[in-house]
Protein backbone atom coordinates (compact mmCIF):
# COMPACT_ATOMS: atom_id res chain seq x y z
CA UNK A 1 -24.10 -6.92 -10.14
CA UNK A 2 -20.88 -8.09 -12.06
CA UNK A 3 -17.71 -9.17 -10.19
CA UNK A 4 -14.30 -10.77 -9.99
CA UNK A 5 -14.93 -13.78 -8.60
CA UNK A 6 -12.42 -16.12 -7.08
CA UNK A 7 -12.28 -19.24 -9.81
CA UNK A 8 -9.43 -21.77 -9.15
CA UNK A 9 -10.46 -23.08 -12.91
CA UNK A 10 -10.00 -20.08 -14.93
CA UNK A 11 -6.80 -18.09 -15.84
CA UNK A 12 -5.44 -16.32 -13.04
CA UNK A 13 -7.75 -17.96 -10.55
CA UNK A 14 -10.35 -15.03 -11.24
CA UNK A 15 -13.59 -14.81 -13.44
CA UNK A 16 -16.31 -12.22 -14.29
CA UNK A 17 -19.65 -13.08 -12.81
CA UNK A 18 -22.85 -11.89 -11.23
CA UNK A 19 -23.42 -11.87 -7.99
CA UNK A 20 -26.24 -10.71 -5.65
CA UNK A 21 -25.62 -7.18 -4.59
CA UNK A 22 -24.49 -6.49 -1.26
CA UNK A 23 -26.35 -5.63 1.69
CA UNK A 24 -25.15 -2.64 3.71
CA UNK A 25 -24.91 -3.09 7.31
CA UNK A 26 -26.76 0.00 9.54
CA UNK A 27 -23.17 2.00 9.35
CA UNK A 28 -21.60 1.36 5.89
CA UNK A 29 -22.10 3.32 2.55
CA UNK A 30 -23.19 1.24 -0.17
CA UNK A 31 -20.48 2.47 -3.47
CA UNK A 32 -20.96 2.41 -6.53
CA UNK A 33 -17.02 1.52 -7.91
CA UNK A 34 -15.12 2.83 -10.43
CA UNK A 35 -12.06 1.67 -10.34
CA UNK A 36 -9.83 -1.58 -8.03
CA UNK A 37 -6.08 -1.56 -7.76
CA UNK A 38 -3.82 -4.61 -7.41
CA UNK A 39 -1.81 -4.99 -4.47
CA UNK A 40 1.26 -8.25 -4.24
CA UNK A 41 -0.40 -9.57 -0.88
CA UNK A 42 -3.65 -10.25 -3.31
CA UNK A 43 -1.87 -11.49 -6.22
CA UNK A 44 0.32 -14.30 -4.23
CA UNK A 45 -2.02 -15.22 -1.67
CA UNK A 46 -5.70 -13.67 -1.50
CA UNK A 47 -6.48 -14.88 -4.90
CA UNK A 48 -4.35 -18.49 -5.44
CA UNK A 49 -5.67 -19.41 -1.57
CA UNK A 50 -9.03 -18.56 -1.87
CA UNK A 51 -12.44 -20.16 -1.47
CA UNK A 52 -13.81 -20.24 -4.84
CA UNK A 53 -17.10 -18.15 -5.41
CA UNK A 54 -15.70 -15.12 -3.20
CA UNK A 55 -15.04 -11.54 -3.94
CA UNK A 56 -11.61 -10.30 -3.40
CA UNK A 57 -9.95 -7.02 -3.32
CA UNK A 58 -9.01 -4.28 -0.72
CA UNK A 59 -8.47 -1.06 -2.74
CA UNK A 60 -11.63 0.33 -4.54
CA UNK A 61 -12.94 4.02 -5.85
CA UNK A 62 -16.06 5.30 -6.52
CA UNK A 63 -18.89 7.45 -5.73
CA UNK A 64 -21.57 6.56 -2.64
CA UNK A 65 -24.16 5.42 -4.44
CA UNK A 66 -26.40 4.61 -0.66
CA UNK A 67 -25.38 7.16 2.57
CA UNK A 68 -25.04 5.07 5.47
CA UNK A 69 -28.42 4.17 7.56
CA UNK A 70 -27.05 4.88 10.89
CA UNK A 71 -26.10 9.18 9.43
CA UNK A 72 -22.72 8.53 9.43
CA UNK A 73 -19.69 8.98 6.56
CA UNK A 74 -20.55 11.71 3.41
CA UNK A 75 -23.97 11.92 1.30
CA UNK A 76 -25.05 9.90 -1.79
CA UNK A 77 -23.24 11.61 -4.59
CA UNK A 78 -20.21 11.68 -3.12
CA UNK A 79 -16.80 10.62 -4.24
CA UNK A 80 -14.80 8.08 -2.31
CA UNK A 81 -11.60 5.85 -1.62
CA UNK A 82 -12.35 2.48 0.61
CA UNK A 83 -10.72 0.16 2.12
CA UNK A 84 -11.59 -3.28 3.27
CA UNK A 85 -10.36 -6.98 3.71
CA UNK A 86 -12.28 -7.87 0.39
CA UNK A 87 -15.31 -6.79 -1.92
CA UNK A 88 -13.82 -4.54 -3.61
CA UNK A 89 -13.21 -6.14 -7.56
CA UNK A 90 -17.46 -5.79 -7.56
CA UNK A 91 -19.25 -2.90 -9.32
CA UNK A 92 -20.86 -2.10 -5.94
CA UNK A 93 -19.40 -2.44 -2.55
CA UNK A 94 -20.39 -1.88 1.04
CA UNK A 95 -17.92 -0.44 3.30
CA UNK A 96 -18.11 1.12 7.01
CA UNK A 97 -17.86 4.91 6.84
CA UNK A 98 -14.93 4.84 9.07
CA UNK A 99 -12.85 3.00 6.33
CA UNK A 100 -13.14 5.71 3.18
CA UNK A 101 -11.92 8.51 2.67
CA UNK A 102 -13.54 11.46 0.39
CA UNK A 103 -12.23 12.76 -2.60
CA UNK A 104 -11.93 16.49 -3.72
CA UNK A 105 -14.11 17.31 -6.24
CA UNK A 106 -13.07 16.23 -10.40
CA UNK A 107 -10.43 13.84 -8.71
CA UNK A 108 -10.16 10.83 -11.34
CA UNK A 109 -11.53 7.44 -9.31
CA UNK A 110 -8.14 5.97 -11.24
CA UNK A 111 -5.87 8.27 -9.17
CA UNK A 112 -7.28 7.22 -5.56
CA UNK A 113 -7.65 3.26 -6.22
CA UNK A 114 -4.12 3.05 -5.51
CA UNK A 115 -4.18 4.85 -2.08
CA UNK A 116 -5.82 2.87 0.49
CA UNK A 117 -3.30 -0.02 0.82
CA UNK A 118 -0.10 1.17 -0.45
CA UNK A 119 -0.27 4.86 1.10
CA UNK A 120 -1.66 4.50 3.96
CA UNK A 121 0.40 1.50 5.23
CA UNK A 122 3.55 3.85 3.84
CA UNK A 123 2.11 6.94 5.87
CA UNK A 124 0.80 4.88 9.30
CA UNK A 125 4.46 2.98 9.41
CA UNK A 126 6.02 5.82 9.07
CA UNK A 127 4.93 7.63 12.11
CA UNK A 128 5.99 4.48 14.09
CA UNK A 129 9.39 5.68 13.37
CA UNK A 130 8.14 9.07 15.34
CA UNK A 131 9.24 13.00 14.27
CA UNK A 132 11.55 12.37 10.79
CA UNK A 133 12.30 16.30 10.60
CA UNK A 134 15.97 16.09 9.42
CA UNK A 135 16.56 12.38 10.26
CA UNK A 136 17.98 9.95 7.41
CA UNK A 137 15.55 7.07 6.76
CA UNK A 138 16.19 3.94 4.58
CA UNK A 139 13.06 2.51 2.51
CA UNK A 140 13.59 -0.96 1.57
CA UNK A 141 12.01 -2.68 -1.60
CA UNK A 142 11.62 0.96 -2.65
CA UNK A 143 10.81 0.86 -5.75
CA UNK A 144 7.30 -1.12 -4.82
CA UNK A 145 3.49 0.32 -4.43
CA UNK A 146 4.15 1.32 -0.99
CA UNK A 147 7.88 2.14 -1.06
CA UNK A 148 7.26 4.97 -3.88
CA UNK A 149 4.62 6.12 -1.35
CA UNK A 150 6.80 5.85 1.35
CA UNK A 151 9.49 8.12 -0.32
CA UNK A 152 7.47 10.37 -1.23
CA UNK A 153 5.97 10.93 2.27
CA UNK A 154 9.38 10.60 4.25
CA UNK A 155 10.93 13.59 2.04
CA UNK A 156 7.33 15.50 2.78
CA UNK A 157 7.76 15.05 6.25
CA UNK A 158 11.43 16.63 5.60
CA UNK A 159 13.58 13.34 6.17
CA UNK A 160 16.63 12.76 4.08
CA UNK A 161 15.52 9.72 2.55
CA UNK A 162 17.81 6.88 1.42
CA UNK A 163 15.87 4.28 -1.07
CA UNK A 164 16.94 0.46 -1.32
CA UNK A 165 16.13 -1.29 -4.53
CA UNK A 166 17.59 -3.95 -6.12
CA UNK A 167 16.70 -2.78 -9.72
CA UNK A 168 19.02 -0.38 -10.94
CA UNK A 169 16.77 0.93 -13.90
CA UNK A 170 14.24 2.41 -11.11
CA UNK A 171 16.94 4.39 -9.72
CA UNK A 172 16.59 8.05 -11.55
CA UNK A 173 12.52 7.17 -10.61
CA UNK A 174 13.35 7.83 -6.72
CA UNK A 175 15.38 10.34 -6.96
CA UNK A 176 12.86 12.19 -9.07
CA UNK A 177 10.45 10.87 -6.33
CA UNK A 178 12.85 12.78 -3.05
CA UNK A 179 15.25 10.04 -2.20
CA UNK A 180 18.63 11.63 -1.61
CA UNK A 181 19.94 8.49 -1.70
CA UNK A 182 19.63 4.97 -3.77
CA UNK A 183 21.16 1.68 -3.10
CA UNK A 184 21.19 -0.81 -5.69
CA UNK A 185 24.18 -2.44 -4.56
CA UNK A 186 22.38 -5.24 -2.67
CA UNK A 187 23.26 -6.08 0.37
CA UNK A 188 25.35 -5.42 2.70
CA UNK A 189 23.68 -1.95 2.61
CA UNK A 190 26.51 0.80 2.47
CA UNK A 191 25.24 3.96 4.01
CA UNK A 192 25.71 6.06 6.77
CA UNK A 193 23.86 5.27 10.22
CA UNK A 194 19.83 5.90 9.56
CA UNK A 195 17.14 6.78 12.51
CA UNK A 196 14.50 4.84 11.30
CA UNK A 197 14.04 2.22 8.74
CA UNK A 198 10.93 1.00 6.39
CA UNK A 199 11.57 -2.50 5.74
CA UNK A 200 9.24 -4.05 2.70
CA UNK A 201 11.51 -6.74 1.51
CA UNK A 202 12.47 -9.19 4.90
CA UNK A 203 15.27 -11.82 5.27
CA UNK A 204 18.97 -10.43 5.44
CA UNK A 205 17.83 -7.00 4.28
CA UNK A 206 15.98 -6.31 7.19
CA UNK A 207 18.62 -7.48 9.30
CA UNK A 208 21.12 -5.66 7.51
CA UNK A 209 18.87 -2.51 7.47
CA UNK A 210 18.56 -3.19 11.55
CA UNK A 211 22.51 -3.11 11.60
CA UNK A 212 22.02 0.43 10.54
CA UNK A 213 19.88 1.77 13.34
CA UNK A 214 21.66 4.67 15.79
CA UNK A 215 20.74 4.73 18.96
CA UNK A 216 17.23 5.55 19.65
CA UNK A 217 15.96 4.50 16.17
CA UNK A 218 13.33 1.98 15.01
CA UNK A 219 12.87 -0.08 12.00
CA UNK A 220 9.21 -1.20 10.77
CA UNK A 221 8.83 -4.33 9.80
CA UNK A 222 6.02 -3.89 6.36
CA UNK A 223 6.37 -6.32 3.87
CA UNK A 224 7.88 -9.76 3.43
CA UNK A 225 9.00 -9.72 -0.22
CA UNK A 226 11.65 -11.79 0.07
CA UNK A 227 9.82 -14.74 1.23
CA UNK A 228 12.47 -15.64 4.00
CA UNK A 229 12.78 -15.56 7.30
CA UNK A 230 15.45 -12.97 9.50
CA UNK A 231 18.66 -14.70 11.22
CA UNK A 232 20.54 -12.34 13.63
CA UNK A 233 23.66 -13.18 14.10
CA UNK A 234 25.19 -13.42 17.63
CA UNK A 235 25.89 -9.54 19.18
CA UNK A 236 23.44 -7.95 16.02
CA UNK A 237 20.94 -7.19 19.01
CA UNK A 238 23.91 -5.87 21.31
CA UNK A 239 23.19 -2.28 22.96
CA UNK A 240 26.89 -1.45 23.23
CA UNK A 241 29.10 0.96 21.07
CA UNK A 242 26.59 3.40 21.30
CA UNK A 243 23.62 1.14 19.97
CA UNK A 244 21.22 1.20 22.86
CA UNK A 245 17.01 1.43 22.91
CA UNK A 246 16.82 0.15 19.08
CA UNK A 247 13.33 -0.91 18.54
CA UNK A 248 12.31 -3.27 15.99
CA UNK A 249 8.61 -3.30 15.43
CA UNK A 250 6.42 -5.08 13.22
CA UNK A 251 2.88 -2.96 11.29
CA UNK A 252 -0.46 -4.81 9.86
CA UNK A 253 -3.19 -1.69 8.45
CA UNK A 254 -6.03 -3.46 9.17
CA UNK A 255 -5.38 -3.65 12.81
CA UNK A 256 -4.98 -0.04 12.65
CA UNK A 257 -8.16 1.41 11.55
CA UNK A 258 -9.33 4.55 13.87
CA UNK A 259 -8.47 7.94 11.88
CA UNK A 260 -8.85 5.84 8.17
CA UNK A 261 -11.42 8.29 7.03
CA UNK A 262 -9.66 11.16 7.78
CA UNK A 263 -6.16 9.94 6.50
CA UNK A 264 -7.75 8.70 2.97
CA UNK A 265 -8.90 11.83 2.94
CA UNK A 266 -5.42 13.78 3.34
CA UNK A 267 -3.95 11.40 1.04
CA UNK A 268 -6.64 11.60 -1.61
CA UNK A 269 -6.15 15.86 -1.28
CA UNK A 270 -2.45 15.74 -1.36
CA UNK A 271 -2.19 13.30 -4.58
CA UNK A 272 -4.92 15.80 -6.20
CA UNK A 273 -2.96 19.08 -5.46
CA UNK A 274 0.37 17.03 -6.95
CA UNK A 275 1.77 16.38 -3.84
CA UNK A 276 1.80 12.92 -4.24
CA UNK A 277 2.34 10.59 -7.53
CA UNK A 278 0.67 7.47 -7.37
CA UNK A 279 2.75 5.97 -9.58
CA UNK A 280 0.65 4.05 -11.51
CA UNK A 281 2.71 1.50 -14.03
CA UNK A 282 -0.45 -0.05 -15.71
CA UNK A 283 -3.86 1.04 -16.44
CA UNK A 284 -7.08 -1.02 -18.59
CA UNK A 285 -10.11 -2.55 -17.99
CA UNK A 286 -10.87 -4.86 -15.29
CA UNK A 287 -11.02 -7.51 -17.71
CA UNK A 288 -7.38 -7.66 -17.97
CA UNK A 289 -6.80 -8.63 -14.46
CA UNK A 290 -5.21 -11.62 -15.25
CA UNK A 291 -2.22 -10.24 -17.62
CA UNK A 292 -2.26 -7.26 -14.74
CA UNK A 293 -1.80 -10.26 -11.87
CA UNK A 294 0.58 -11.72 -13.75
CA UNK A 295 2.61 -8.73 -14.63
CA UNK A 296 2.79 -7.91 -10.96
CA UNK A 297 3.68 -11.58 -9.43
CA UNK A 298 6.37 -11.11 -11.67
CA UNK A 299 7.62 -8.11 -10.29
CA UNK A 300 7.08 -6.83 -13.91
CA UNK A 301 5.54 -3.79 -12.30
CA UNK A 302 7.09 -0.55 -10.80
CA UNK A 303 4.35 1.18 -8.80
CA UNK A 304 0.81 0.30 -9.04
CA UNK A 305 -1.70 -1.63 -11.25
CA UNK A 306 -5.10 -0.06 -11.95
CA UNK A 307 -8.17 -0.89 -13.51
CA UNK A 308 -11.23 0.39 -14.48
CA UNK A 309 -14.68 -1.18 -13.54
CA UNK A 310 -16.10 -1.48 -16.80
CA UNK A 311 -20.20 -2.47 -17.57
């Protein structure tokens, strides 16, 4: 089979190659993939740090091409979303059943790609916060892959969502996208009191965003855009003034893998019905994934990055 293979020699640390196919274990599906997306964890670290000769990628669609030996996960025939800690930039990849979700029937493989990563981190760090019904809830680095998601499921789940960006140009996006709110101020953060808090970005904004926490609320710690580490300054972790039982917790996916199938899966339905927007900025061949890796280390890129597995 063809792949993206991990080249430290060739433009953008990636070449296409062939590979030997791989070899399902007893309770995987073997796919047949139609489509990757990009995700910023891959693009400044997967790829630049690894071994040369190895297939990357997390986020891949397609259709089972091989049901799984051991009877679990859908039929051959059948149209799926996967996730997995690499594999996935092949034109076949084998993945547990327990880690894809199926699509509804005519969905575009191009639509789910982007799911996986980005919307189910934004959906499973979410519910760490707990109920949202009618609570205000900032999203940091907002107008990224997973904070678009992450708006978008916040005002489904009814909050009053308040999106942090620091590109003003994206604001009009989330508000079309249910945030009530949009900082582009920087920081410090000027909003009213929040219950809960998804933080993509790290540094000072996630302290700042923890300065914002009522009593009783939680902020998730998600991404680490900033590339800094968090200083608190003396009294910021106080339970006075009516700031008691703040929880600050910190959210990795692929620690978190019971329910995957069936959360793909409601994901994958809700983004066909219109539900959710995917928000995909850039769509080609997977032969561009260098000018797509690029575009995206950049932070050239609102939303996601998609690309087709082409013969």
């Amino acid at each position: 089979m063809r792949a993206l293979v991990i080249d430290h020699t060739a433009p953008g640390h990636l070449t296409l190659a062939d590979v030997p196919d791989p070899e399902p274990a007893p309770h995987e599906a073997l796919v047949r993939v139609r489509a990757i997306s990009l995700n910023a964890g891959e693009v400044h670290f997967t790829v630049p740090l690894g071994e040369n000769g190895t297939v990357p990628g997390w986020d891949a669609a397609g259709v089972v091409e091989r049901a799984a030996a051991d009877g679990s996960g859908p039929a051959a025939g059948t149209p799926v979303t996967t996730l997995g800690d690499g594999g996935a930039w092949a034109e076949l990849r084998a993945v547990p059943t327990s880690r894809l979700g199926v699509l509804p029937e005519g969905m575009p493989a191009a639509l789910a790609a982007p799911l996986p990563v980005a919307a189910l981190s934004a959906l499973r760090a979410l519910r760490r916060i707990g109920p949202i019904l009618g609570r205000r809830i900032l999203i940091t680095g907002a107008g990224g892959g997973v904070g678009r998601f992450a708006v978008q499921l916040a005002a489904l789940g009814g909050a009053e969502v308040i999106a942090a960006t620091g590109n003003p140009a994206q604001a009009d996006d989330l508000r079309a996208l249910g945030a009530a709110e949009v900082l582009t101020d920087g920081l410090p953060y000027t909003t009213a009191p929040v219950y809960g808090v998804l933080d993509n970005v790290g540094g000072p904004h996630l302290t700042a965003a923890y300065d914002l926490l009522t009593s009783g609320g939680t902020l998730v710690a998600l991404g680490h855009a900033s590339g800094v580490g968090e200083e608190f300054a003396f009294g910021a972790l106080f339970g006075n003034e009516g700031r008691h039982n703040r929880s600050l917790v910190t959210y990795y996916l692929l620690d978190d893998i019971e329910g995957i199938d069936a959360d793909l899966g409601w994901l994958a339905a809700r983004t066909a019905r219109g539900d959710l927007d995917p928000q995909i900025s850039w769509h080609d061949s997977w032969t561009k994934i260098a000018e797509a890796a690029e575009l995206l280390a950049d932070r050239r890129l609102g939303g996601k990055a998609v690309l087709d597995v082409t013969s």
